[in-house]
PDB file of N, CA and C in Angstrom:
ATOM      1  N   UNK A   1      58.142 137.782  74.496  1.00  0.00           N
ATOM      2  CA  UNK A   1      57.340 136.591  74.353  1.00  0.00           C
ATOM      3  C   UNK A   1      55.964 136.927  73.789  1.00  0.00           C
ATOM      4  N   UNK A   2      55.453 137.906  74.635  1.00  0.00           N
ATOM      5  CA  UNK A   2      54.055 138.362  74.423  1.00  0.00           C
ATOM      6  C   UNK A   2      54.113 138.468  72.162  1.00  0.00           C
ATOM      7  N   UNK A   3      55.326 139.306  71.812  1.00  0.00           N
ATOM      8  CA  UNK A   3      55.186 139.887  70.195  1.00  0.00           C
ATOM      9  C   UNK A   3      55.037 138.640  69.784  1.00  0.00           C
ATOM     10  N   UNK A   4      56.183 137.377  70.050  1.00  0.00           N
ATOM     11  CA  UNK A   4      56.060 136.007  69.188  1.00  0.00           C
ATOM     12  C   UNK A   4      54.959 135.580  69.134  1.00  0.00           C
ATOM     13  N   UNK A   5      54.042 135.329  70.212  1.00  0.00           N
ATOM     14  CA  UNK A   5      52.812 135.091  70.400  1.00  0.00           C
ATOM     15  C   UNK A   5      52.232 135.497  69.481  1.00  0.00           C
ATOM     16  N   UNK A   6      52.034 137.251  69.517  1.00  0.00           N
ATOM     17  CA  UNK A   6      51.078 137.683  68.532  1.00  0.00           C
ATOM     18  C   UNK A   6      51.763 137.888  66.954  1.00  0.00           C
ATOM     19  N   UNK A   7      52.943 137.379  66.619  1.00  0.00           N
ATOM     20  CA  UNK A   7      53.331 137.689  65.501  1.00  0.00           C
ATOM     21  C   UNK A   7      52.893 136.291  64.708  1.00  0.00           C
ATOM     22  N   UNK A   8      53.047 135.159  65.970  1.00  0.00           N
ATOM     23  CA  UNK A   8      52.439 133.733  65.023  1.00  0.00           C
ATOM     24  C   UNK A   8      50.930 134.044  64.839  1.00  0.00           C
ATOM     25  N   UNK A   9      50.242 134.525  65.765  1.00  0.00           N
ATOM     26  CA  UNK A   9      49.033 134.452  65.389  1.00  0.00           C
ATOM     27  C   UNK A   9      48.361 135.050  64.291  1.00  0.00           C
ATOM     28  N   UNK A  10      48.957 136.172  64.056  1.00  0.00           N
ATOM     29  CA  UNK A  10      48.950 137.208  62.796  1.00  0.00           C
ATOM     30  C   UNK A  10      49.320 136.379  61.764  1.00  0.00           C
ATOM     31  N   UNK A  11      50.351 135.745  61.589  1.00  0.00           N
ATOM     32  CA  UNK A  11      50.638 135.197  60.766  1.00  0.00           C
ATOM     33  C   UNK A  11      49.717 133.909  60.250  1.00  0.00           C
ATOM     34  N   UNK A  12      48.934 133.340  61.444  1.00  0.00           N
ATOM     35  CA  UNK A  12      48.040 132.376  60.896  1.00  0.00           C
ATOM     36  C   UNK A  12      46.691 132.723  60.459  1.00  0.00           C
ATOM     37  N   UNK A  13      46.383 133.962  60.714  1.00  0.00           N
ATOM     38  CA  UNK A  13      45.411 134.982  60.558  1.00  0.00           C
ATOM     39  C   UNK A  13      45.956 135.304  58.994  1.00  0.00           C
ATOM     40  N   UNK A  14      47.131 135.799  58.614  1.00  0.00           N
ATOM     41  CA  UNK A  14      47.105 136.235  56.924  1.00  0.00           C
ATOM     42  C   UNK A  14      47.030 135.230  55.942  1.00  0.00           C
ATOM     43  N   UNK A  15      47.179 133.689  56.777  1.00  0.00           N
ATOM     44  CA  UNK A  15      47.540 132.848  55.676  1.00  0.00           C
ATOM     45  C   UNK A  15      46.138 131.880  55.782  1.00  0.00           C
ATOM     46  N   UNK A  16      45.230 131.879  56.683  1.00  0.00           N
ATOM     47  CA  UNK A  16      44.350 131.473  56.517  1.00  0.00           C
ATOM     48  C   UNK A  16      43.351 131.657  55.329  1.00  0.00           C
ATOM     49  N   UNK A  17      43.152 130.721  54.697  1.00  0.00           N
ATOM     50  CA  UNK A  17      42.505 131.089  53.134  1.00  0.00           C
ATOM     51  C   UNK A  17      40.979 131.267  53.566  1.00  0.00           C
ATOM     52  N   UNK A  18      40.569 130.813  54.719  1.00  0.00           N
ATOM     53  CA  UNK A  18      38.674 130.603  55.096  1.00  0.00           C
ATOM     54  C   UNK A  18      38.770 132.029  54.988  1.00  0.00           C
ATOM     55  N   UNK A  19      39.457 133.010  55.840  1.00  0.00           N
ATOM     56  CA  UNK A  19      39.434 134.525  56.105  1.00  0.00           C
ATOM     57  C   UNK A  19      39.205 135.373  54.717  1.00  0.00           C
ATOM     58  N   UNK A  20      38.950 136.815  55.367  1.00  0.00           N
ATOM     59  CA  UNK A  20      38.441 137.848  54.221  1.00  0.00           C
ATOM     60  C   UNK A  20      40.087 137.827  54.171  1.00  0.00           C
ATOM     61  N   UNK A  21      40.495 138.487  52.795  1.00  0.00           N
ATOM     62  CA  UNK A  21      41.404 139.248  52.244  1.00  0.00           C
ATOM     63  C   UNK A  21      41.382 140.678  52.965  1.00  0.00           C
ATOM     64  N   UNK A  22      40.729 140.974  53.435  1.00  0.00           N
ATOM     65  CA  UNK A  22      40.636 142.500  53.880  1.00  0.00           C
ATOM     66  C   UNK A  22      41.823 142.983  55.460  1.00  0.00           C
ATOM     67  N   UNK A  23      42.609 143.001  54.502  1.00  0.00           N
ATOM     68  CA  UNK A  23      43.594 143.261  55.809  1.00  0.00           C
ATOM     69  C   UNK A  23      43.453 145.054  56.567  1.00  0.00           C
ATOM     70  N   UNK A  24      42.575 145.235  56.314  1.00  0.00           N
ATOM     71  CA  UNK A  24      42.128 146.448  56.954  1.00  0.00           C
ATOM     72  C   UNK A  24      41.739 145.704  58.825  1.00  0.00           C
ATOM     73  N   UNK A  25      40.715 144.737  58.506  1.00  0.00           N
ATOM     74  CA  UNK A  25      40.229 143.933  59.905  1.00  0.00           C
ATOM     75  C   UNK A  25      41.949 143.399  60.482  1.00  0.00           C
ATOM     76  N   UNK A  26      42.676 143.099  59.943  1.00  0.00           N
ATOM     77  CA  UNK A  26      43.790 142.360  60.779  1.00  0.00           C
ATOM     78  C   UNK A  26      44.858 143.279  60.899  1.00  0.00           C
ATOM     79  N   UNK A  27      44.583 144.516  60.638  1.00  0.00           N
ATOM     80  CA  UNK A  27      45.163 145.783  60.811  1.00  0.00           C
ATOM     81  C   UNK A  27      44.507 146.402  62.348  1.00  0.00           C
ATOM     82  N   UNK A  28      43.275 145.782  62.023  1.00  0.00           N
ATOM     83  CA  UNK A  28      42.423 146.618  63.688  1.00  0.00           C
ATOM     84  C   UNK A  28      42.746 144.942  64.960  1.00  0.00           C
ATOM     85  N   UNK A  29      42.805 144.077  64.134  1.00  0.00           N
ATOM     86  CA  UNK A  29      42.869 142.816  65.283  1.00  0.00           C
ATOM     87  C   UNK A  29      44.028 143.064  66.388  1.00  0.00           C
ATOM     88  N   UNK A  30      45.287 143.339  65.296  1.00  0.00           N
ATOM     89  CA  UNK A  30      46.541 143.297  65.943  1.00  0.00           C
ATOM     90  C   UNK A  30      46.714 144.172  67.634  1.00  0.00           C
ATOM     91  N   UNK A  31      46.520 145.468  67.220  1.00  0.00           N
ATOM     92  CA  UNK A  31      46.490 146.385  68.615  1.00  0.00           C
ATOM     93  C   UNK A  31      45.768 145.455  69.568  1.00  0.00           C
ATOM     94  N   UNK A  32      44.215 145.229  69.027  1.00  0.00           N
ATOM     95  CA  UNK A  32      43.510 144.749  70.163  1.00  0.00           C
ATOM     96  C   UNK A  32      44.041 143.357  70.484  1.00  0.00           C
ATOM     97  N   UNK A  33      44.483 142.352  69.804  1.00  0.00           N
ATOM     98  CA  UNK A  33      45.232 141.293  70.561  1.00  0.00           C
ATOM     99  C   UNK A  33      45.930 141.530  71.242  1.00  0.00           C
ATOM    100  N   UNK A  34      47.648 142.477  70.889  1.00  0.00           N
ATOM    101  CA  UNK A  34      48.432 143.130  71.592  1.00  0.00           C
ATOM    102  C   UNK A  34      48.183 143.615  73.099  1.00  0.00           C
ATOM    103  N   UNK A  35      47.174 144.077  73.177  1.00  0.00           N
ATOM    104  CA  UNK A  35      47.253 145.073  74.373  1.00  0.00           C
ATOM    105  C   UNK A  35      46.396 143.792  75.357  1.00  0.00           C
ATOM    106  N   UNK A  36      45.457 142.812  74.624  1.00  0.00           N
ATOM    107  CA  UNK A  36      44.869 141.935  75.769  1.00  0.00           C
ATOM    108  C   UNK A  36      45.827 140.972  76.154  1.00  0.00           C
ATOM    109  N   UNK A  37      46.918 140.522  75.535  1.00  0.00           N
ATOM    110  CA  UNK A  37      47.998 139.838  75.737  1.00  0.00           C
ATOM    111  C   UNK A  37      48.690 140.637  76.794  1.00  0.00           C
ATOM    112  N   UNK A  38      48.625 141.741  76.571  1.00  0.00           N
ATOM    113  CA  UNK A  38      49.686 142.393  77.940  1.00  0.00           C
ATOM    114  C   UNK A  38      48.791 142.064  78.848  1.00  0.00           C
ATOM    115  N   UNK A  39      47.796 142.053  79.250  1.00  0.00           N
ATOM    116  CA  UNK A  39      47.306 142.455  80.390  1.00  0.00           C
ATOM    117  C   UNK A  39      47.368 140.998  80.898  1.00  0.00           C
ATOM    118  N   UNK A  40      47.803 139.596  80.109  1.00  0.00           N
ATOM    119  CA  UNK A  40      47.195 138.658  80.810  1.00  0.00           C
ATOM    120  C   UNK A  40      48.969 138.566  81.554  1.00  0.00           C
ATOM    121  N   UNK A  41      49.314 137.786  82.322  1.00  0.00           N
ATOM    122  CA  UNK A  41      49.851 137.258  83.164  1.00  0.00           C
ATOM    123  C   UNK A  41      50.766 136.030  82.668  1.00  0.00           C
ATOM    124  N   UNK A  42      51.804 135.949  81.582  1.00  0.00           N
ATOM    125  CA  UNK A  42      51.747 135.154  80.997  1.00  0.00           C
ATOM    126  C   UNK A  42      53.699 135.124  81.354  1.00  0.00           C
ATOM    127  N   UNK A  43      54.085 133.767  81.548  1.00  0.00           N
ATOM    128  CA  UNK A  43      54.888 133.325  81.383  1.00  0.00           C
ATOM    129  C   UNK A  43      55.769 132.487  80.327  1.00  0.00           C
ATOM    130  N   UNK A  44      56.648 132.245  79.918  1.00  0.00           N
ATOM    131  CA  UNK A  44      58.124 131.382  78.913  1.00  0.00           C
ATOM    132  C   UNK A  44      57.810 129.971  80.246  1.00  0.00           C
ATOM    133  N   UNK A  45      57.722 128.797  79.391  1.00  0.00           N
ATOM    134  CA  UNK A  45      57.874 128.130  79.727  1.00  0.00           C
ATOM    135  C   UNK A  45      59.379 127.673  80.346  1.00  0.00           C
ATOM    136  N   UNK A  46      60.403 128.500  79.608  1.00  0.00           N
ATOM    137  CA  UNK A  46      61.391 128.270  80.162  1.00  0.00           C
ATOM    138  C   UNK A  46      61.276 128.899  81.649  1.00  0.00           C
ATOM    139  N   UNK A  47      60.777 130.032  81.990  1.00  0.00           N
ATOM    140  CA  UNK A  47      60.574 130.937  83.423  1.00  0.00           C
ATOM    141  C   UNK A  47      59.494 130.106  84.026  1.00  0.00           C
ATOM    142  N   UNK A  48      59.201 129.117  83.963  1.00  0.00           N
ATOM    143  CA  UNK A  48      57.715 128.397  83.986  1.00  0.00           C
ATOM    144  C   UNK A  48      58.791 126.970  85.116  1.00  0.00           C
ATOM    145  N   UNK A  49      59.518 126.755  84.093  1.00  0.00           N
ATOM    146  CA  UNK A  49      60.220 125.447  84.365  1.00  0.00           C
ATOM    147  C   UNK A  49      61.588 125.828  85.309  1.00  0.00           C
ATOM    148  N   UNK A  50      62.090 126.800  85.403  1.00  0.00           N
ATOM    149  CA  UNK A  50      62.524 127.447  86.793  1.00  0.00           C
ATOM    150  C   UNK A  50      62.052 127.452  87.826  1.00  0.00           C
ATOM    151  N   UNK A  51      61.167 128.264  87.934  1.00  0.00           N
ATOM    152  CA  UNK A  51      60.344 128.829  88.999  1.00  0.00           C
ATOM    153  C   UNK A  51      59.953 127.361  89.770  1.00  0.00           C
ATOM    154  N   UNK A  52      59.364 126.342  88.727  1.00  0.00           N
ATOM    155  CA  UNK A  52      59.358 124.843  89.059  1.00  0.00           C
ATOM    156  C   UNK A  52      60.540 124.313  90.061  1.00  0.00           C
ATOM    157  N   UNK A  53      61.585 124.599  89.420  1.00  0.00           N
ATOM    158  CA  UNK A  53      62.652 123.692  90.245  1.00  0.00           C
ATOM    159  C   UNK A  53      63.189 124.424  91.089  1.00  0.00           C
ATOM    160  N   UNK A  54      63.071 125.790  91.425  1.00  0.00           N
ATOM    161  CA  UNK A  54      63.324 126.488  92.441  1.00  0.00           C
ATOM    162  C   UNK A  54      62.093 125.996  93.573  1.00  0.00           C
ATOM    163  N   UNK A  55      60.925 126.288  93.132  1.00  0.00           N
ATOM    164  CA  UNK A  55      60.223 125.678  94.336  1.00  0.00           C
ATOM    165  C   UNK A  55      60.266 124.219  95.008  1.00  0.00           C
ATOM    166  N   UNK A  56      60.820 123.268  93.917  1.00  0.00           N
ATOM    167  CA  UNK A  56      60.896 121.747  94.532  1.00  0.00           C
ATOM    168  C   UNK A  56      62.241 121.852  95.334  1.00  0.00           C
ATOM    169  N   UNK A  57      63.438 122.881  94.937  1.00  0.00           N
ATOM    170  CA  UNK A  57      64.430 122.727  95.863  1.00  0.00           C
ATOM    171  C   UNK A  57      64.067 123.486  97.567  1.00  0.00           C
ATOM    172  N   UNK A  58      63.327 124.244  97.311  1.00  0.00           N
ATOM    173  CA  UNK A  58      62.586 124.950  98.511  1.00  0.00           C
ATOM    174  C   UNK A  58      62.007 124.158  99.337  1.00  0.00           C
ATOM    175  N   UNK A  59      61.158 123.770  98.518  1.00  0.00           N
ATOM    176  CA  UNK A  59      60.103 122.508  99.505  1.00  0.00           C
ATOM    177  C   UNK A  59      61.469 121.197 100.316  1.00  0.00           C
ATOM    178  N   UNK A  60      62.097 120.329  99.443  1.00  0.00           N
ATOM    179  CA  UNK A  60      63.414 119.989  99.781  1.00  0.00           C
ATOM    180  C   UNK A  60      63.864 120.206 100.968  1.00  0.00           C
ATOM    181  N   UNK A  61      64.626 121.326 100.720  1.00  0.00           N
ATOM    182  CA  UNK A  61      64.855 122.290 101.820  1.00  0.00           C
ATOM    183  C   UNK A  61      64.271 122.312 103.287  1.00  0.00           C
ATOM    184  N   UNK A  62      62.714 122.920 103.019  1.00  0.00           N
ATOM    185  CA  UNK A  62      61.641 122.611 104.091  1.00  0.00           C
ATOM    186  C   UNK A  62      61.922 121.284 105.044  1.00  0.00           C
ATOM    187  N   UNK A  63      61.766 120.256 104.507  1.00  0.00           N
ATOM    188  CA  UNK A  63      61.067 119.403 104.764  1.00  0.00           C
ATOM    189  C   UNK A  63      62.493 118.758 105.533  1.00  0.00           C
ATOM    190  N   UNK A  64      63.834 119.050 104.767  1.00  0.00           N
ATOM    191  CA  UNK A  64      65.169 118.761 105.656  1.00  0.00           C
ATOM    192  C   UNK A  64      65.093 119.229 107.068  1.00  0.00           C
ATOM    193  N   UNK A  65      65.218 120.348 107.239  1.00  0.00           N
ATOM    194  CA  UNK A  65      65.127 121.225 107.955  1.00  0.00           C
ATOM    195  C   UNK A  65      63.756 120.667 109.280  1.00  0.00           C
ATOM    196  N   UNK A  66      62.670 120.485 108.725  1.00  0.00           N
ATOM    197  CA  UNK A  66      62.077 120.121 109.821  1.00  0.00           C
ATOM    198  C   UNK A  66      62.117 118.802 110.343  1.00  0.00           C
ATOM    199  N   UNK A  67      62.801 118.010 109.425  1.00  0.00           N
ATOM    200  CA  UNK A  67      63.205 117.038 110.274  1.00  0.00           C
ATOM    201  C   UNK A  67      64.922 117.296 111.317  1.00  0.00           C
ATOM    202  N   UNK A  68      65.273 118.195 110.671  1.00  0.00           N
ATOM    203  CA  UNK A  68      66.552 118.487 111.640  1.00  0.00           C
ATOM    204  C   UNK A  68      65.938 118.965 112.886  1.00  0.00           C
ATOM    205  N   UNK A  69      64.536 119.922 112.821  1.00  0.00           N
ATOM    206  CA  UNK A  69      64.273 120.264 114.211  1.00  0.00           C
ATOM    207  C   UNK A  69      63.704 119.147 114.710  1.00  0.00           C
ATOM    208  N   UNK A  70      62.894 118.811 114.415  1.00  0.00           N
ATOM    209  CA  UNK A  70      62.210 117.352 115.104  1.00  0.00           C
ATOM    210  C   UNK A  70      63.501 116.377 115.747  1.00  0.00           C
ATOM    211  N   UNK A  71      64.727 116.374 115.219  1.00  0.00           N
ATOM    212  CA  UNK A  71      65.370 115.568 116.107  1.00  0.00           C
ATOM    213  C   UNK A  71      66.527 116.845 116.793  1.00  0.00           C
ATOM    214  N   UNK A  72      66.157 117.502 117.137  1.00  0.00           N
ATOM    215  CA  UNK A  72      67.081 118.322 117.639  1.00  0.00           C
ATOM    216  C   UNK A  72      65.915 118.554 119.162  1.00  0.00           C
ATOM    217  N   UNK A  73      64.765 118.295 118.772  1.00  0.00           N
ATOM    218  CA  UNK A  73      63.538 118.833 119.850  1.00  0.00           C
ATOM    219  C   UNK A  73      63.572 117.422 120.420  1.00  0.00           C
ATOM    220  N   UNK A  74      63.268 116.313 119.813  1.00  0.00           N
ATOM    221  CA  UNK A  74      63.594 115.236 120.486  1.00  0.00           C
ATOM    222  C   UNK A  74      65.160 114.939 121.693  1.00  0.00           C
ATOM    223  N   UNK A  75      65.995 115.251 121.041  1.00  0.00           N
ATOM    224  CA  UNK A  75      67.033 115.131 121.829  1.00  0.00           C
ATOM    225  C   UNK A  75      67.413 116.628 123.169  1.00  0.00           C
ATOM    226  N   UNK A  76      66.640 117.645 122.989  1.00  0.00           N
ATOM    227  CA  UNK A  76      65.884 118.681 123.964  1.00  0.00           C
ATOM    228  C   UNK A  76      65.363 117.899 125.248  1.00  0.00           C
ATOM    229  N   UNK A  77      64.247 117.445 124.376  1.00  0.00           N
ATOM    230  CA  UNK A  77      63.480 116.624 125.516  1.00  0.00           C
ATOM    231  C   UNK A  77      64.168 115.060 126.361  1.00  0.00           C
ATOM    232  N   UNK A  78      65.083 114.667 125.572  1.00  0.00           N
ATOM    233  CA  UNK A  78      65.714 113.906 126.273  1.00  0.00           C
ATOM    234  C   UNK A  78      66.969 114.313 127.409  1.00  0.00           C
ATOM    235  N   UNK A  79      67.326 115.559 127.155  1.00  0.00           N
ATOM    236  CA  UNK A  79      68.520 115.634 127.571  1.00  0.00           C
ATOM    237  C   UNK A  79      67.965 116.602 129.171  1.00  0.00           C
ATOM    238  N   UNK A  80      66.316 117.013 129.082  1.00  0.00           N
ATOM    239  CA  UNK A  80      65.353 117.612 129.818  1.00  0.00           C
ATOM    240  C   UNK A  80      64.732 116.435 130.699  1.00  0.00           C
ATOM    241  N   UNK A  81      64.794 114.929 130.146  1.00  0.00           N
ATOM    242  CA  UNK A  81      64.499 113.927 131.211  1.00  0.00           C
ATOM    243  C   UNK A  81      65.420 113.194 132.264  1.00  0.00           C
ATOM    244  N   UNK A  82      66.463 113.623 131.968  1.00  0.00           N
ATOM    245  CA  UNK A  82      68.071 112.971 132.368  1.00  0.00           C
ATOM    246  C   UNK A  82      68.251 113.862 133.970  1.00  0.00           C
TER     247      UNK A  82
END
């Protein structure tokens, strides 16, 4: 993901006409984009939009669940007043 990233950007970097011709500078850009791109933390929206619906089935989940205890603690306490 990280190369596509920097291969579009390069690419809008050579075709930009405002820019120098001097592809010596977009020869030195590349590494240094490259390597600050690694360092950031970056996700695929597709791994983005997972991670999403894994956590809403989680939460889901949660929230079943504590209502199963809530009536399981309720009927505790009833079967504790009898």
């Amino acid at each position: 993901m990280i190369t596509n990233i920097l291969d579009d950007l390069m690419a809008l970097l050579k075709n930009d006409p405002t820019l120098s011709t001097d592809h010596s500078l977009l020869s030195k850009l590349k590494p240094l984009l490259s390597s600050s791109l690694k360092k950031m933390d970056i996700v695929s929206r597709d791994e983005f939009d997972a991670q999403s619906a894994v956590l809403l089935r989680t939460r889901e989940k949660l929230e079943q669940m504590e209502q199963q205890f809530n009536e399981l603690e309720q009927q505790l306490a009833e079967t504790k007043e009898k």
